[in-house]
PDB file of N, CA and C in Angstrom:
ATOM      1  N   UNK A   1      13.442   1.742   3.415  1.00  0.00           N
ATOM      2  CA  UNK A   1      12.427   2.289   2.544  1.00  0.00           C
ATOM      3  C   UNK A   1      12.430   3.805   2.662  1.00  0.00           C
ATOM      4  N   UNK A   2      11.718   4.690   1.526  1.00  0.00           N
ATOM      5  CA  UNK A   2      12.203   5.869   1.330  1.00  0.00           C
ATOM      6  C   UNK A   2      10.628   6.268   1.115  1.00  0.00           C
ATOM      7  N   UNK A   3      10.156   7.780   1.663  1.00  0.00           N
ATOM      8  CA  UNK A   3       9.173   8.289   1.156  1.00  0.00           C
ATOM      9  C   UNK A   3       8.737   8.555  -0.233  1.00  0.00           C
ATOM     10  N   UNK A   4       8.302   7.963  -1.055  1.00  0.00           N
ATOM     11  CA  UNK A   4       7.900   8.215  -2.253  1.00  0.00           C
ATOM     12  C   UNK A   4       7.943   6.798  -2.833  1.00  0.00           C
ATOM     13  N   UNK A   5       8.967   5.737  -2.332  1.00  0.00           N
ATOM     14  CA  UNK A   5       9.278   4.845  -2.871  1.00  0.00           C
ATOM     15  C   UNK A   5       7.994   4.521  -3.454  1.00  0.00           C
ATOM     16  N   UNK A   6       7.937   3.390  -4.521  1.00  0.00           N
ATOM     17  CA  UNK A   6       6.976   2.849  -5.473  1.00  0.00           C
ATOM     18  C   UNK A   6       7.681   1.582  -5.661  1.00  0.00           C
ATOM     19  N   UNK A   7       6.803   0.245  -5.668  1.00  0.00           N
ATOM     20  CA  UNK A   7       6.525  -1.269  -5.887  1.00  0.00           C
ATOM     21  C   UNK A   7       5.798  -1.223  -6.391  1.00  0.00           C
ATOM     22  N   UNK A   8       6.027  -2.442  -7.091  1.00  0.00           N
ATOM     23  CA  UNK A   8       4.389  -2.947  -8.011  1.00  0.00           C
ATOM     24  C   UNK A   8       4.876  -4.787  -7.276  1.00  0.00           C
ATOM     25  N   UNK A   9       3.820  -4.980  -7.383  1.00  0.00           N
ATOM     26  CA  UNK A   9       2.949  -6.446  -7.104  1.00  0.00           C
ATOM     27  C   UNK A   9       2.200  -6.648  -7.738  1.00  0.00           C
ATOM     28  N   UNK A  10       2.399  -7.831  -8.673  1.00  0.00           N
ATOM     29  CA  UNK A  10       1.770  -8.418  -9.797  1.00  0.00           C
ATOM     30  C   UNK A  10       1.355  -7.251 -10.516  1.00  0.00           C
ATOM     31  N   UNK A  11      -0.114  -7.012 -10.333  1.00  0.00           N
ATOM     32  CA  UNK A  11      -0.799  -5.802 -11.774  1.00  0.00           C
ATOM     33  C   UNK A  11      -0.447  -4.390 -10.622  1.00  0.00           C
ATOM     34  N   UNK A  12      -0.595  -4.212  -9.368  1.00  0.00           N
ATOM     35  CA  UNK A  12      -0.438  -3.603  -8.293  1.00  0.00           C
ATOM     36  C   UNK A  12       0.711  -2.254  -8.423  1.00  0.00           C
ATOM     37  N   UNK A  13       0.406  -1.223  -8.468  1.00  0.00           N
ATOM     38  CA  UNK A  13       1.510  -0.304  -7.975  1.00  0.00           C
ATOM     39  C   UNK A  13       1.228   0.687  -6.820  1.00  0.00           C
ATOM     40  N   UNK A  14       1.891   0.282  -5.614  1.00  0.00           N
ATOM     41  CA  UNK A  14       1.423   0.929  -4.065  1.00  0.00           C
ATOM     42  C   UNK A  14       2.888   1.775  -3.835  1.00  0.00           C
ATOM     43  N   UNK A  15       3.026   3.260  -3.357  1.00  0.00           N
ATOM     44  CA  UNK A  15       3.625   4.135  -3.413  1.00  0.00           C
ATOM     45  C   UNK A  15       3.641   4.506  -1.204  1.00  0.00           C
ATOM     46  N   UNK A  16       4.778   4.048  -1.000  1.00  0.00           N
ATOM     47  CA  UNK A  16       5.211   4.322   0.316  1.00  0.00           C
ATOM     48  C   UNK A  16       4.877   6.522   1.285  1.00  0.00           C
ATOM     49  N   UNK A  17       3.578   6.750   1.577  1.00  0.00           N
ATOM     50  CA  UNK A  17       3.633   7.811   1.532  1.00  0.00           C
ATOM     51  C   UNK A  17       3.861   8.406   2.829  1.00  0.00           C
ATOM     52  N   UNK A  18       4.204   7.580   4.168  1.00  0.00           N
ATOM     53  CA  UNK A  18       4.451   7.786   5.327  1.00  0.00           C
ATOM     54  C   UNK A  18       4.791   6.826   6.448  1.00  0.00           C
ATOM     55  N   UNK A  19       5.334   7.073   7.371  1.00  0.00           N
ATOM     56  CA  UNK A  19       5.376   6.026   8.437  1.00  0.00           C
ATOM     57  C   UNK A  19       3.801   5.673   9.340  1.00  0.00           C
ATOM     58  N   UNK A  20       3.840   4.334   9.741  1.00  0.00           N
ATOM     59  CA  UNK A  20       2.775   3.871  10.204  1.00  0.00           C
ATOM     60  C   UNK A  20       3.348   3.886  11.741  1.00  0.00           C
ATOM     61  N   UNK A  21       2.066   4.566  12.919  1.00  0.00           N
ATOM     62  CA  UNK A  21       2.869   4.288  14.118  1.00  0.00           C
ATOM     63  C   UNK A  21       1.905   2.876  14.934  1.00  0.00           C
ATOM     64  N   UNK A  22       2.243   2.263  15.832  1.00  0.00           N
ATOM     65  CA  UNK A  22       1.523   1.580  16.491  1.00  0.00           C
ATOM     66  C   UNK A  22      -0.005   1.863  16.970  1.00  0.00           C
ATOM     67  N   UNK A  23      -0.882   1.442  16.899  1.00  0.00           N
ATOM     68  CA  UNK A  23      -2.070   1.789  17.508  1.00  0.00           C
ATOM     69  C   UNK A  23      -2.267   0.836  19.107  1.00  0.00           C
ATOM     70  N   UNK A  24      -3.261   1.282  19.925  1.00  0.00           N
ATOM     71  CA  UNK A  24      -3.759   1.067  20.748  1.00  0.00           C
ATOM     72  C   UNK A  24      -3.591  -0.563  20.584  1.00  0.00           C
ATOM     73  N   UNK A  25      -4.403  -0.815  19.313  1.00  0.00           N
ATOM     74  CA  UNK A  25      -4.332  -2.232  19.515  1.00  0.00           C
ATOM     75  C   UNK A  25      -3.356  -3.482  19.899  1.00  0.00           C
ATOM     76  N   UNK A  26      -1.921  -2.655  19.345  1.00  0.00           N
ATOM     77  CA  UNK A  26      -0.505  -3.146  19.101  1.00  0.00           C
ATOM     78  C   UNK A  26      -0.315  -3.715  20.943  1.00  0.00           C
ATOM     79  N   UNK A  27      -0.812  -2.578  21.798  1.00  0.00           N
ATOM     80  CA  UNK A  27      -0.594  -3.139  22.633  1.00  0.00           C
ATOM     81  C   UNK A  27      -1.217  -3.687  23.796  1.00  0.00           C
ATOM     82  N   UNK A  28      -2.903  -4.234  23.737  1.00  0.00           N
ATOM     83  CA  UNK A  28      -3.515  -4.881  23.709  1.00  0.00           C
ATOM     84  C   UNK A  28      -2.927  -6.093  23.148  1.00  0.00           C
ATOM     85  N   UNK A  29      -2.583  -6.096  22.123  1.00  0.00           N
ATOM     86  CA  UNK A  29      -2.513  -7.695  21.199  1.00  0.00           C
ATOM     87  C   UNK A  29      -0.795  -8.130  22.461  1.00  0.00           C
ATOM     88  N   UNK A  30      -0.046  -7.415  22.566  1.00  0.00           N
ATOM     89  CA  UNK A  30       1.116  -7.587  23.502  1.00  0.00           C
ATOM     90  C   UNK A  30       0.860  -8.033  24.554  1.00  0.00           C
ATOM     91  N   UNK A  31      -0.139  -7.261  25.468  1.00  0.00           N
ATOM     92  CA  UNK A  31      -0.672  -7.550  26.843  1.00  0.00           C
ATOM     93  C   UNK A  31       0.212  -6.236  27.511  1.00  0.00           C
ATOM     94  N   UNK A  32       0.792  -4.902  26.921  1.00  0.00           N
ATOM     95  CA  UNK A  32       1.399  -4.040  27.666  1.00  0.00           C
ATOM     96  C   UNK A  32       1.375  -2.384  27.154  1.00  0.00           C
ATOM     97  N   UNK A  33       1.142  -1.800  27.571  1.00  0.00           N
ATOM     98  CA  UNK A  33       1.411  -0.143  27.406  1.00  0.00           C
ATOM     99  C   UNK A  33       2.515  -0.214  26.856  1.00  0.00           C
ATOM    100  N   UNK A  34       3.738  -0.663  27.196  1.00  0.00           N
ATOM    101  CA  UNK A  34       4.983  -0.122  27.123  1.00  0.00           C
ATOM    102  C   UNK A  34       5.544  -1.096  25.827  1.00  0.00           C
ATOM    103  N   UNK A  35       4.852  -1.993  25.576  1.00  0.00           N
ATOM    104  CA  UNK A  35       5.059  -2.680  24.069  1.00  0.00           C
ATOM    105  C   UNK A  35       4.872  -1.375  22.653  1.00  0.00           C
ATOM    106  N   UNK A  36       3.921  -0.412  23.158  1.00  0.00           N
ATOM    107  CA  UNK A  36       3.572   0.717  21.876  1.00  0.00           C
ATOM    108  C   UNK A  36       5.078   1.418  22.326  1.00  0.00           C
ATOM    109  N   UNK A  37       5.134   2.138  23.238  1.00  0.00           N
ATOM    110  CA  UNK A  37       6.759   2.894  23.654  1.00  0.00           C
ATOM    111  C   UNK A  37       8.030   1.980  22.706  1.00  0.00           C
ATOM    112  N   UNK A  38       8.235   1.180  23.424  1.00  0.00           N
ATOM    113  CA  UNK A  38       9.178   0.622  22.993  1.00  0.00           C
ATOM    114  C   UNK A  38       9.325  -0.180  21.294  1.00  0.00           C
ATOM    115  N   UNK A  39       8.359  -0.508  20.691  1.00  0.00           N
ATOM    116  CA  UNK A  39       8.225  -0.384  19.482  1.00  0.00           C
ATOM    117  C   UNK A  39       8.860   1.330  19.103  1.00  0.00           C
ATOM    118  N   UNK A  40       8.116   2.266  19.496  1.00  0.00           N
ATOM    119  CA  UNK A  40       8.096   3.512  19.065  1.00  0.00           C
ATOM    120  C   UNK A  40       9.661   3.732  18.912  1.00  0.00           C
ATOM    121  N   UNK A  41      10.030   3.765  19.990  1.00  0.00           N
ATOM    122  CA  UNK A  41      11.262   3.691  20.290  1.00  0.00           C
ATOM    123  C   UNK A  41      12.421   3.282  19.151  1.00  0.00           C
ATOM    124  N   UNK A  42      12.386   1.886  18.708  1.00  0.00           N
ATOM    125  CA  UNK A  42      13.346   0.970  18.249  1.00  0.00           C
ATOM    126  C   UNK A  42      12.883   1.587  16.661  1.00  0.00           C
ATOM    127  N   UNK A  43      12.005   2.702  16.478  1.00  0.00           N
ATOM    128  CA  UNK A  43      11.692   2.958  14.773  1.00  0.00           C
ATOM    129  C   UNK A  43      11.763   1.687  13.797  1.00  0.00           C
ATOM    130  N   UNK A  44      10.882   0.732  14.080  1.00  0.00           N
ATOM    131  CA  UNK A  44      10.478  -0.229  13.423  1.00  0.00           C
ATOM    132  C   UNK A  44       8.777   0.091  13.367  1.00  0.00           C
ATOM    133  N   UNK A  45       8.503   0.892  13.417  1.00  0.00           N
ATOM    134  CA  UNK A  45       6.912   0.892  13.405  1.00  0.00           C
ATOM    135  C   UNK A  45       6.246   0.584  12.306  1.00  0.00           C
ATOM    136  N   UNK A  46       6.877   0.501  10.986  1.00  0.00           N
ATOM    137  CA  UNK A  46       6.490   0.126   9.906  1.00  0.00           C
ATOM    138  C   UNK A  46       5.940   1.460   8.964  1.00  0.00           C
ATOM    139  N   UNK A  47       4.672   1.384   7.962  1.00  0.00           N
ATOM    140  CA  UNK A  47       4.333   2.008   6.773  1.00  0.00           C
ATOM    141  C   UNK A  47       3.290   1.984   6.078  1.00  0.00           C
ATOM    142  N   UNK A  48       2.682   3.420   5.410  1.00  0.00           N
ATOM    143  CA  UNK A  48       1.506   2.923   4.837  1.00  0.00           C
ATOM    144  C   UNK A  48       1.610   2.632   3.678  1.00  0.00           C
ATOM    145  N   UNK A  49       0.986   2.028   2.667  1.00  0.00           N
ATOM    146  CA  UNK A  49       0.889   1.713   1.342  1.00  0.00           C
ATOM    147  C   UNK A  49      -0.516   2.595   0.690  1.00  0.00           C
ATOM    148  N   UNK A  50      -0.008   3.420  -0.550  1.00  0.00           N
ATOM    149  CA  UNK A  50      -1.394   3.630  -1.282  1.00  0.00           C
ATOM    150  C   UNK A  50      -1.488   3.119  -2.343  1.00  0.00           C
ATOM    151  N   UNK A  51      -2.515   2.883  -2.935  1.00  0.00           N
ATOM    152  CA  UNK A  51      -2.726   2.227  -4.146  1.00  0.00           C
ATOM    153  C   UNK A  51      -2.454   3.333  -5.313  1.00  0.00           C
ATOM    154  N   UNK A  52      -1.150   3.657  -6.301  1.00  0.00           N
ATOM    155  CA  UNK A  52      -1.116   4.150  -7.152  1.00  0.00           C
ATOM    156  C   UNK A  52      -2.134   3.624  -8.948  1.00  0.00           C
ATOM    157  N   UNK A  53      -1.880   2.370  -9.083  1.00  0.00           N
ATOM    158  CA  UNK A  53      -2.503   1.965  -9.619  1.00  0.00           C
ATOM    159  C   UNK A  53      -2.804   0.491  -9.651  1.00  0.00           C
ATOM    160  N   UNK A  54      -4.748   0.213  -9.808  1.00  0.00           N
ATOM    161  CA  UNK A  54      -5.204  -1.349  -9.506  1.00  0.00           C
ATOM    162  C   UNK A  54      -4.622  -1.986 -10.403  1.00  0.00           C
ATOM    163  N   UNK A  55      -4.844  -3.386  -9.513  1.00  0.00           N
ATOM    164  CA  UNK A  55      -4.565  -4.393 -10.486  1.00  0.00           C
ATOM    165  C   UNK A  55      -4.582  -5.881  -9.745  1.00  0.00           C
ATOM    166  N   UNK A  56      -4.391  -6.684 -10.182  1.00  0.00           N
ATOM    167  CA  UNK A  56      -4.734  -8.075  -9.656  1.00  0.00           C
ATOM    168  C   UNK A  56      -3.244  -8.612  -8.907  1.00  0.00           C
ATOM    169  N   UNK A  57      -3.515  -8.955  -7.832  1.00  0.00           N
ATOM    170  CA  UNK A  57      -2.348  -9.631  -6.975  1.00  0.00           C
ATOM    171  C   UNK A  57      -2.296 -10.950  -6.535  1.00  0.00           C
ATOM    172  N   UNK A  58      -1.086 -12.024  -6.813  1.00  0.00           N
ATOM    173  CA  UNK A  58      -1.654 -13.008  -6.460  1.00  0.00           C
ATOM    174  C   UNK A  58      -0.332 -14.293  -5.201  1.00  0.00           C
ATOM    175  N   UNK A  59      -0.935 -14.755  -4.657  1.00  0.00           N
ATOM    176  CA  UNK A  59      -0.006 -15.093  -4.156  1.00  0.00           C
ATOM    177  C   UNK A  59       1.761 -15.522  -4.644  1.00  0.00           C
ATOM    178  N   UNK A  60       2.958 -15.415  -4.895  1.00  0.00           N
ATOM    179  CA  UNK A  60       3.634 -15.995  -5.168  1.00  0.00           C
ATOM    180  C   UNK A  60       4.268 -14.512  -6.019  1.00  0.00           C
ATOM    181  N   UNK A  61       3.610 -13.678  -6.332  1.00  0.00           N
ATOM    182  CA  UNK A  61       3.715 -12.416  -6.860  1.00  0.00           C
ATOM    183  C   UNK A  61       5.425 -12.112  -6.172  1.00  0.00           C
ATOM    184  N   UNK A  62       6.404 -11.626  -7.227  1.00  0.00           N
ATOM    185  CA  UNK A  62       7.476 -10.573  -6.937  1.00  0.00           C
ATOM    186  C   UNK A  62       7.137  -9.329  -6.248  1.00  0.00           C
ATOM    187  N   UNK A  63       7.972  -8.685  -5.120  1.00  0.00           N
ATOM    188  CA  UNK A  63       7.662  -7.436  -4.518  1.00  0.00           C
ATOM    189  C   UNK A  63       9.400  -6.341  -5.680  1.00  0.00           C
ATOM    190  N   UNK A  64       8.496  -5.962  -6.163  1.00  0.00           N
ATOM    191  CA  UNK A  64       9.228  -5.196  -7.171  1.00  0.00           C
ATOM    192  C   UNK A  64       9.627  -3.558  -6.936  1.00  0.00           C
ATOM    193  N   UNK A  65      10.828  -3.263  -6.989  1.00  0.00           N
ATOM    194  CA  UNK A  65      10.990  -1.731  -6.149  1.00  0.00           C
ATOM    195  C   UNK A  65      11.227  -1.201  -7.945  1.00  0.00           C
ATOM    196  N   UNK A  66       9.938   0.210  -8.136  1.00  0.00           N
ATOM    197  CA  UNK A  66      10.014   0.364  -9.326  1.00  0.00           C
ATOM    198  C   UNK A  66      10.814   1.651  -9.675  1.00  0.00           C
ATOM    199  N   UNK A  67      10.557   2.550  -8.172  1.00  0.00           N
ATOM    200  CA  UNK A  67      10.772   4.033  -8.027  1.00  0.00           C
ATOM    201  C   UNK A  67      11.431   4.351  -6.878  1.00  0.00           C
ATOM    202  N   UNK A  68      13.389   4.749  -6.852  1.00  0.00           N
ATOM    203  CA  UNK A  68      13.345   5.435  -5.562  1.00  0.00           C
ATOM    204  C   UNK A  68      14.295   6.793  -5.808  1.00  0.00           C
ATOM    205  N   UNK A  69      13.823   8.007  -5.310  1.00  0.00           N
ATOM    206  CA  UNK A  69      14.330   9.331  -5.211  1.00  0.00           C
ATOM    207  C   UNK A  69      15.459   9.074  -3.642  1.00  0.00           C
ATOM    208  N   UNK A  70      16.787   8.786  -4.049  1.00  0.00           N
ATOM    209  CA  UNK A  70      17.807   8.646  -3.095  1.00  0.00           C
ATOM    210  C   UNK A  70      17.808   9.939  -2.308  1.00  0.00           C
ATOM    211  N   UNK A  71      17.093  11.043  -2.435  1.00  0.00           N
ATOM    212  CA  UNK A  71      17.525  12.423  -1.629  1.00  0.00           C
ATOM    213  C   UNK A  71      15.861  12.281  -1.131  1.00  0.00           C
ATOM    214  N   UNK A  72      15.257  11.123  -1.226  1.00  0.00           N
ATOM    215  CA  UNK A  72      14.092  11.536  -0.295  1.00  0.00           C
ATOM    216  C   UNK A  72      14.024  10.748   1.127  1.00  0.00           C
ATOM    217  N   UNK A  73      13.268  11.443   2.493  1.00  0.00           N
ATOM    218  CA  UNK A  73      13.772  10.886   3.786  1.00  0.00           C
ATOM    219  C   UNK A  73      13.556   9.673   3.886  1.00  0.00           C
ATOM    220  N   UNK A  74      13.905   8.321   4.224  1.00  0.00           N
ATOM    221  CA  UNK A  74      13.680   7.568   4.621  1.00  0.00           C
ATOM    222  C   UNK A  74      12.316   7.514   5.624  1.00  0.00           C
ATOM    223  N   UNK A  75      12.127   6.113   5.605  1.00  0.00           N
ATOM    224  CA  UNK A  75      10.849   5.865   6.609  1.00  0.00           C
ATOM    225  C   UNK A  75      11.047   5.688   8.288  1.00  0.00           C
ATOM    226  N   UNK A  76      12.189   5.846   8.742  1.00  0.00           N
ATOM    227  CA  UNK A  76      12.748   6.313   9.822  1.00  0.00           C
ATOM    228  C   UNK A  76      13.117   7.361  10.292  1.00  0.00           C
ATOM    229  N   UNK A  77      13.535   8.044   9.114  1.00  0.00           N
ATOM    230  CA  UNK A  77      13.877   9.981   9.306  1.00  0.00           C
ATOM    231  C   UNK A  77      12.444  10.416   9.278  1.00  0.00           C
ATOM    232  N   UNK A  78      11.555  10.059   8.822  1.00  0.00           N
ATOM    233  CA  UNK A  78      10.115  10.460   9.200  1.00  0.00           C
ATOM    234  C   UNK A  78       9.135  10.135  10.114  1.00  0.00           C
ATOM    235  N   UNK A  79      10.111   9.699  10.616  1.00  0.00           N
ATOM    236  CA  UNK A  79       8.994   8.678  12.103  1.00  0.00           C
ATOM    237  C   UNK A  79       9.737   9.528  13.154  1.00  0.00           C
ATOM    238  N   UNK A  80      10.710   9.498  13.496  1.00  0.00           N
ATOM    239  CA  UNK A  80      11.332  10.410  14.557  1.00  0.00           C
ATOM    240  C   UNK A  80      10.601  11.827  14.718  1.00  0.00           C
ATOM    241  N   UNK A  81      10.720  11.951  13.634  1.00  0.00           N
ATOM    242  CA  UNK A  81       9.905  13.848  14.290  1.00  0.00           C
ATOM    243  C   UNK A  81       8.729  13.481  14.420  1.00  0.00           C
ATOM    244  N   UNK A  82       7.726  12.631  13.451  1.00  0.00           N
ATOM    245  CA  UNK A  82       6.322  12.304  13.467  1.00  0.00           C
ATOM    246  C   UNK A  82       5.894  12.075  14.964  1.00  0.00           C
ATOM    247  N   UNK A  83       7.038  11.074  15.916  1.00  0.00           N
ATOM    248  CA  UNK A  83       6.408  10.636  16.812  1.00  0.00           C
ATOM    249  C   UNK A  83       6.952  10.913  17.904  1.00  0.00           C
ATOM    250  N   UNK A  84       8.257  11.917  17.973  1.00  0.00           N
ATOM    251  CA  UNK A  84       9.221  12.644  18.943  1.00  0.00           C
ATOM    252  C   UNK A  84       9.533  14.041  19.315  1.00  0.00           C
ATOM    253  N   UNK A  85       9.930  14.755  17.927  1.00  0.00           N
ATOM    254  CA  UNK A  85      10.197  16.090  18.200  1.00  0.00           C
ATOM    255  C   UNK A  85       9.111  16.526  16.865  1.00  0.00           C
ATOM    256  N   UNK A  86       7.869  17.094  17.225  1.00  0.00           N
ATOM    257  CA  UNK A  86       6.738  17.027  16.295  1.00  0.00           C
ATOM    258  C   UNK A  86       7.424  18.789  15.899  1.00  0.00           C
ATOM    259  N   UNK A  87       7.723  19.638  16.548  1.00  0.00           N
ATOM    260  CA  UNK A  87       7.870  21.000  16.535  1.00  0.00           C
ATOM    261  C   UNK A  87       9.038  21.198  15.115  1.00  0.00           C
ATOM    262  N   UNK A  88      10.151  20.050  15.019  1.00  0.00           N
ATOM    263  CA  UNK A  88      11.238  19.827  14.337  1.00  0.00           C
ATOM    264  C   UNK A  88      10.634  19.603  12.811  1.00  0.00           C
ATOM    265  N   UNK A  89      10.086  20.404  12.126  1.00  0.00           N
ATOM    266  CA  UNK A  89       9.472  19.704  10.747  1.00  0.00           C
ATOM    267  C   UNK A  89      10.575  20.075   9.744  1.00  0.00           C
ATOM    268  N   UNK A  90      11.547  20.700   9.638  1.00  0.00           N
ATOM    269  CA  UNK A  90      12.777  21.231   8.740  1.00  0.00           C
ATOM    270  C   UNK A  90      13.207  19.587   8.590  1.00  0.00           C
ATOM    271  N   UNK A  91      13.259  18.626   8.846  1.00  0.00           N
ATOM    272  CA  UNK A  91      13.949  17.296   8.756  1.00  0.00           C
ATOM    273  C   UNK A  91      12.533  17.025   7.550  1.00  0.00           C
ATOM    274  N   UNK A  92      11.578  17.386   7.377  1.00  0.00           N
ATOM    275  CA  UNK A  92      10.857  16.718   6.519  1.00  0.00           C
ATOM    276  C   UNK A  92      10.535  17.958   5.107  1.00  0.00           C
ATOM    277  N   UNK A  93      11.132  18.731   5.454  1.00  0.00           N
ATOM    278  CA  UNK A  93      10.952  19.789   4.154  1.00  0.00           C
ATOM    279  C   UNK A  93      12.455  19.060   2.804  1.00  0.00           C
ATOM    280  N   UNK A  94      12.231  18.619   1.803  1.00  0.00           N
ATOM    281  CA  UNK A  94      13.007  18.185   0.472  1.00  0.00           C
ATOM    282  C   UNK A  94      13.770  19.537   0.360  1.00  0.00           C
ATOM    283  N   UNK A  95      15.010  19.355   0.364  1.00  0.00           N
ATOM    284  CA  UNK A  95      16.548  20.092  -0.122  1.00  0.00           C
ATOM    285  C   UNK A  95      16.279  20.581  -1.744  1.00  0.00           C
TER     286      UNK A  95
END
Protein backbone atom coordinates (compact mmCIF):
# COMPACT_ATOMS: atom_id res chain seq x y z
CA UNK A 1 0.00 0.00 0.00
CA UNK A 2 1.06 3.51 -0.95
CA UNK A 3 0.41 6.91 0.80
CA UNK A 4 -2.41 8.49 -0.88
CA UNK A 5 -3.73 5.25 -2.06
CA UNK A 6 -7.73 5.39 -2.35
CA UNK A 7 -10.44 2.24 -2.12
CA UNK A 8 -13.89 2.43 -2.18
CA UNK A 9 -16.10 -0.20 -0.35
CA UNK A 10 -19.45 -0.49 -1.45
CA UNK A 11 -20.77 3.46 -1.35
CA UNK A 12 -17.34 4.04 0.87
CA UNK A 13 -14.20 5.88 -0.38
CA UNK A 14 -11.30 5.70 2.51
CA UNK A 15 -7.87 7.25 1.35
CA UNK A 16 -4.61 5.53 3.05
CA UNK A 17 -3.00 8.76 4.81
CA UNK A 18 -0.28 7.17 7.08
CA UNK A 19 1.17 4.28 8.87
CA UNK A 20 -0.53 3.01 12.04
CA UNK A 21 2.05 2.07 14.86
CA UNK A 22 1.18 -0.40 17.67
CA UNK A 23 -0.30 0.99 20.82
CA UNK A 24 0.19 0.06 24.39
CA UNK A 25 -2.64 -2.08 24.04
CA UNK A 26 -1.04 -4.36 21.23
CA UNK A 27 0.98 -5.45 23.91
CA UNK A 28 -1.09 -6.01 26.76
CA UNK A 29 -3.46 -8.01 24.39
CA UNK A 30 0.16 -10.22 23.67
CA UNK A 31 1.06 -10.50 27.34
CA UNK A 32 4.67 -8.69 26.37
CA UNK A 33 6.61 -5.32 25.95
CA UNK A 34 8.62 -6.75 23.36
CA UNK A 35 5.51 -7.95 21.18
CA UNK A 36 5.13 -3.74 20.35
CA UNK A 37 9.28 -3.85 19.42
CA UNK A 38 9.15 -6.59 17.45
CA UNK A 39 5.97 -5.90 15.53
CA UNK A 40 7.72 -2.42 15.09
CA UNK A 41 10.46 -4.03 13.88
CA UNK A 42 9.08 -6.56 11.12
CA UNK A 43 7.09 -3.06 9.53
CA UNK A 44 3.86 -4.79 9.52
CA UNK A 45 2.28 -2.31 11.82
CA UNK A 46 -0.44 -1.64 9.55
CA UNK A 47 -2.59 1.88 8.56
CA UNK A 48 -4.96 4.49 8.96
CA UNK A 49 -8.03 4.86 6.84
CA UNK A 50 -9.94 8.30 6.31
CA UNK A 51 -13.18 8.61 5.15
CA UNK A 52 -12.94 10.51 1.73
CA UNK A 53 -16.40 10.05 0.95
CA UNK A 54 -19.75 8.38 3.02
CA UNK A 55 -21.56 5.85 2.04
CA UNK A 56 -23.14 2.55 2.98
CA UNK A 57 -20.94 -0.65 3.47
CA UNK A 58 -22.02 -3.96 3.58
CA UNK A 59 -20.78 -7.17 4.31
CA UNK A 60 -19.64 -9.17 1.18
CA UNK A 61 -18.67 -5.64 -0.34
CA UNK A 62 -15.45 -5.68 -3.01
CA UNK A 63 -12.24 -3.89 -1.51
CA UNK A 64 -11.65 -1.82 -4.66
CA UNK A 65 -8.13 0.02 -5.27
CA UNK A 66 -9.47 3.23 -7.10
CA UNK A 67 -6.29 5.58 -6.84
CA UNK A 68 -2.52 4.87 -6.81
CA UNK A 69 0.36 7.62 -7.43
CA UNK A 70 3.35 4.87 -8.14
CA UNK A 71 6.06 7.70 -7.07
CA UNK A 72 4.28 8.00 -3.74
CA UNK A 73 6.14 6.28 -0.46
CA UNK A 74 4.80 3.25 0.41
CA UNK A 75 3.34 2.39 3.87
CA UNK A 76 6.62 0.92 4.96
CA UNK A 77 8.96 3.69 3.62
CA UNK A 78 6.86 5.75 6.02
CA UNK A 79 6.94 3.79 9.03
CA UNK A 80 10.72 3.46 9.19
CA UNK A 81 11.53 7.06 9.75
CA UNK A 82 8.05 7.56 11.62
CA UNK A 83 9.17 5.04 14.14
CA UNK A 84 13.21 4.84 13.73
CA UNK A 85 15.20 7.57 12.33
CA UNK A 86 12.48 10.45 13.17
CA UNK A 87 15.43 13.24 12.37
CA UNK A 88 15.56 11.51 8.56
CA UNK A 89 12.31 13.32 7.08
CA UNK A 90 13.96 13.84 3.30
CA UNK A 91 12.58 10.01 2.75
CA UNK A 92 9.08 11.57 3.18
CA UNK A 93 9.39 14.88 1.19
CA UNK A 94 7.62 13.83 -2.82
CA UNK A 95 10.44 14.11 -5.74
Amino acid sequence: MRIGDRYQIGGVVFEVPQPRPPCFKFGIRMGSRQAIQSNLESSRTGFYFRVIEEGDVEAGNAVLLTFRDAEAPSVEQTHRPYSFDKINVEVLIPR
